[in-house]
N, C-alpha and C. Protein backbone atom coordinates (compact mmCIF):
# COMPACT_ATOMS: atom_id res chain seq x y z
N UNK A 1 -1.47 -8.14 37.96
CA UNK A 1 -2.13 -7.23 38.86
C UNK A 1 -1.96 -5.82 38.32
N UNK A 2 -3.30 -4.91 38.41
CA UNK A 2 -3.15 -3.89 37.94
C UNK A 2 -3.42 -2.36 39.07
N UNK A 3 -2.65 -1.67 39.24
CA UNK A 3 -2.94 -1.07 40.93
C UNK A 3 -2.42 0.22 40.41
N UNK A 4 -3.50 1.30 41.09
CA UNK A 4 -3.21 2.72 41.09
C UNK A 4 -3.40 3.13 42.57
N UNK A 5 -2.91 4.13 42.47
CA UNK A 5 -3.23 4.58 44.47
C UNK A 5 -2.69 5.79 44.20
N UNK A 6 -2.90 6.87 45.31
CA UNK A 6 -2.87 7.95 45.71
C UNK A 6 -2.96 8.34 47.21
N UNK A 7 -2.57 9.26 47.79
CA UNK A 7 -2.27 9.58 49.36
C UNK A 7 -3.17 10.96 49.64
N UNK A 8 -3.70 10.61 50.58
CA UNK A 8 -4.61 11.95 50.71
C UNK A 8 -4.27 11.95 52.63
N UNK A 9 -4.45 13.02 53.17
CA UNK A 9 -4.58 12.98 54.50
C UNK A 9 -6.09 13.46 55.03
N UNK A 10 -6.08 11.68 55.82
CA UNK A 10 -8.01 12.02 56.49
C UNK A 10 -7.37 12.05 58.66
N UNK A 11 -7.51 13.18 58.81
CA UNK A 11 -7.77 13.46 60.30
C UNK A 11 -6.49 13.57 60.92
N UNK A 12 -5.33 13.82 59.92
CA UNK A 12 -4.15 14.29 59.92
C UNK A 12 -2.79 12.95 59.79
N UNK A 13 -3.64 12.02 59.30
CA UNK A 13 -2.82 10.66 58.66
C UNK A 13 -2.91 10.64 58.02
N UNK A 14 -1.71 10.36 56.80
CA UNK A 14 -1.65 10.34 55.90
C UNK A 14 -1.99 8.47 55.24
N UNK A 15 -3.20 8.58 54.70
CA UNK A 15 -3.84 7.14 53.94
C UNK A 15 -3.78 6.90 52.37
N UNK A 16 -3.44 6.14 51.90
CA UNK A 16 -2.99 5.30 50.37
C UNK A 16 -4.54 4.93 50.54
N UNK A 17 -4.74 5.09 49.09
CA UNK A 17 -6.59 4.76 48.69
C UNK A 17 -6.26 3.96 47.64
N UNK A 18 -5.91 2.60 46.92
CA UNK A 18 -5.95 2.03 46.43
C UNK A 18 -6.71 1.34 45.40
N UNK A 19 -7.04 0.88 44.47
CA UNK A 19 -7.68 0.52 43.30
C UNK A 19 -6.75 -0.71 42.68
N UNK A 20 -7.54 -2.34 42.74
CA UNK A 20 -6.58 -2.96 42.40
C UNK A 20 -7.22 -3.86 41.31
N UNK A 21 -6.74 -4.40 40.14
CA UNK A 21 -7.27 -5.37 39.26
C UNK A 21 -6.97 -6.83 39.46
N UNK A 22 -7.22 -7.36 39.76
CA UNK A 22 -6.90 -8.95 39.01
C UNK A 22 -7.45 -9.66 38.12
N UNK A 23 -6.59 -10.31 36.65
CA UNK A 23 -6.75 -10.72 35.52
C UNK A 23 -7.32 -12.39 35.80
N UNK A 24 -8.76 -13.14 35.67
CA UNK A 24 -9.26 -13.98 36.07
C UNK A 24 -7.88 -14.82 35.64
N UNK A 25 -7.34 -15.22 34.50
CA UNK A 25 -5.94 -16.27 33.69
C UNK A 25 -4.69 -15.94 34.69
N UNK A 26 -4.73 -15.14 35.48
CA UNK A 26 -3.10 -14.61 36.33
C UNK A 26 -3.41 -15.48 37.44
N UNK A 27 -2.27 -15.90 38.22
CA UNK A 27 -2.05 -16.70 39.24
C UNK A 27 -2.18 -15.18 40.45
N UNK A 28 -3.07 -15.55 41.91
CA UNK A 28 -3.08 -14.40 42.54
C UNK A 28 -1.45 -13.86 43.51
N UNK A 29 -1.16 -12.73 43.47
CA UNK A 29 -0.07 -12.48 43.98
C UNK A 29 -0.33 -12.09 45.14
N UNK A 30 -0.27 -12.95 46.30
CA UNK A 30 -0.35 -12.80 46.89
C UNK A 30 0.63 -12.12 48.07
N UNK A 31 1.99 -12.52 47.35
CA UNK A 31 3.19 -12.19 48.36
C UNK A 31 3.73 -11.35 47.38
N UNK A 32 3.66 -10.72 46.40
CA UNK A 32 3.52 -9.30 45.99
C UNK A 32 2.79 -8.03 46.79
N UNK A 33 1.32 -8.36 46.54
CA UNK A 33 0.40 -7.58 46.73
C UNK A 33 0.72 -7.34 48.93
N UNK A 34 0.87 -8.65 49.66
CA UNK A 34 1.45 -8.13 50.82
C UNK A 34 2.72 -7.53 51.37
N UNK A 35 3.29 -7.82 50.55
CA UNK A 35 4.76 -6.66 50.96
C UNK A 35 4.67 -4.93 50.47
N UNK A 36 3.81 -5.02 49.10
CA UNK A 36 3.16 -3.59 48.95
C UNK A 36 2.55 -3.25 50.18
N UNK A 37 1.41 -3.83 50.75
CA UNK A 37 0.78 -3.30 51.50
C UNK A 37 1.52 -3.35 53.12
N UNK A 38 2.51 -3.78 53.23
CA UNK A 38 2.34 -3.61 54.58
C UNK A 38 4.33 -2.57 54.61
N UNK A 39 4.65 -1.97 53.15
CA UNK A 39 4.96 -0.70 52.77
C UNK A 39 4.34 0.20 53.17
N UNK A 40 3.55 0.32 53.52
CA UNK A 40 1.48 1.41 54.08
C UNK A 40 1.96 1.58 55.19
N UNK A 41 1.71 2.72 55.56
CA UNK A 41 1.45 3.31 57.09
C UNK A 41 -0.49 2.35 57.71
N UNK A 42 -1.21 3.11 56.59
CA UNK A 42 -2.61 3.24 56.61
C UNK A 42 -2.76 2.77 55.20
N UNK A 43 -4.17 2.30 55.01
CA UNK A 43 -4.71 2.18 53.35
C UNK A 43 -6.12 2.21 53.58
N UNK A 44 -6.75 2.42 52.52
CA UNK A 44 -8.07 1.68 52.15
C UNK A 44 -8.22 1.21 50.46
N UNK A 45 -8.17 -0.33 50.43
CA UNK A 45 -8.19 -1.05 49.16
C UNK A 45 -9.27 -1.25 48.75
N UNK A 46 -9.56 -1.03 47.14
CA UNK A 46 -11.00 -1.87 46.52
C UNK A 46 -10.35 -2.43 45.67
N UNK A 47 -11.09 -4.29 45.25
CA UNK A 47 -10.23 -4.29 44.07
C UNK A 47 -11.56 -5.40 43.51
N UNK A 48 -11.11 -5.55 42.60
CA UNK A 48 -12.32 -6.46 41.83
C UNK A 48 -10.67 -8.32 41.69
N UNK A 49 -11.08 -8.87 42.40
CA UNK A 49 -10.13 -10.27 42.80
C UNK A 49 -10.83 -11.27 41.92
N UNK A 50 -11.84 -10.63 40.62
CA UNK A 50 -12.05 -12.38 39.69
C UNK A 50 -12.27 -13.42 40.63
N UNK A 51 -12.55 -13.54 42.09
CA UNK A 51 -13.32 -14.61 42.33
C UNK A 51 -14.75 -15.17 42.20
N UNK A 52 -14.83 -16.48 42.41
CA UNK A 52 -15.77 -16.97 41.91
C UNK A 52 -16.25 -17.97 42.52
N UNK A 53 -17.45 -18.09 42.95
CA UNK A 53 -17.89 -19.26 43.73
C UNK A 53 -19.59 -19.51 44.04
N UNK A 54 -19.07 -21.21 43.88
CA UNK A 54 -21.14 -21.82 43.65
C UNK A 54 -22.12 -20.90 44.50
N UNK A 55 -21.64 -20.71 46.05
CA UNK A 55 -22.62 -19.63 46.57
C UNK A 55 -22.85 -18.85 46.00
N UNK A 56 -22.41 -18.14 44.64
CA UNK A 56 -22.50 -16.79 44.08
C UNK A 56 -23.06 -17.13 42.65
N UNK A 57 -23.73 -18.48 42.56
CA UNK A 57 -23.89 -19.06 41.55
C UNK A 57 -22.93 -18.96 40.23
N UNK A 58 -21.69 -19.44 40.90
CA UNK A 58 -20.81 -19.15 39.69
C UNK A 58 -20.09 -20.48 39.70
N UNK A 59 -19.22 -20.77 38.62
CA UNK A 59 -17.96 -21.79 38.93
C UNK A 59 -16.77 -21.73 39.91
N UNK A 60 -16.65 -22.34 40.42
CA UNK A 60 -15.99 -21.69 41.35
C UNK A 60 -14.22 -22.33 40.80
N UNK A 61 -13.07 -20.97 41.33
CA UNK A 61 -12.57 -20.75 41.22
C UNK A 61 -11.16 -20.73 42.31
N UNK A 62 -9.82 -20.93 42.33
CA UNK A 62 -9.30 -21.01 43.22
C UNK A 62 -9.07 -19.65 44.45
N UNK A 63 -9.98 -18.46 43.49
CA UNK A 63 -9.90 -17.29 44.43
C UNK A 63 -11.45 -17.20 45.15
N UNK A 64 -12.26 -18.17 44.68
CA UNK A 64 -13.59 -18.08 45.75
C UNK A 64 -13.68 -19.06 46.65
């Protein structure tokens, strides 16, 4: 997992803006990535999660 973040204050809370990678070959961390986050007061996450799935005309994958 690859993760940058930064803290900005929107409406006088202070919010973590997040940016996260996942490597399609990495197992997902899931109980990593939730003990980070619930470290957070507030967040807003984007991340690109390498899932994959037939609805999306793809192979599907254990993250789709």
């Amino acid at each position: 997992m690859q993760l940058a973040a930064t803290s900005v204050i929107i409406n006088s809370t202070p919010t973590s803006i997040i940016s996260v990678y996942f490597h399609p070959d990495c197992p997902f961390p899931a109980k990593i990535l939730s003990l980070y986050l619930q470290s957070l007061n507030k967040y807003i996450i984007s991340a690109d999660f390498n899932a994959k799935h037939e609805a999306w005309k793809c192979s599907t994958n254990t993250r789709g």
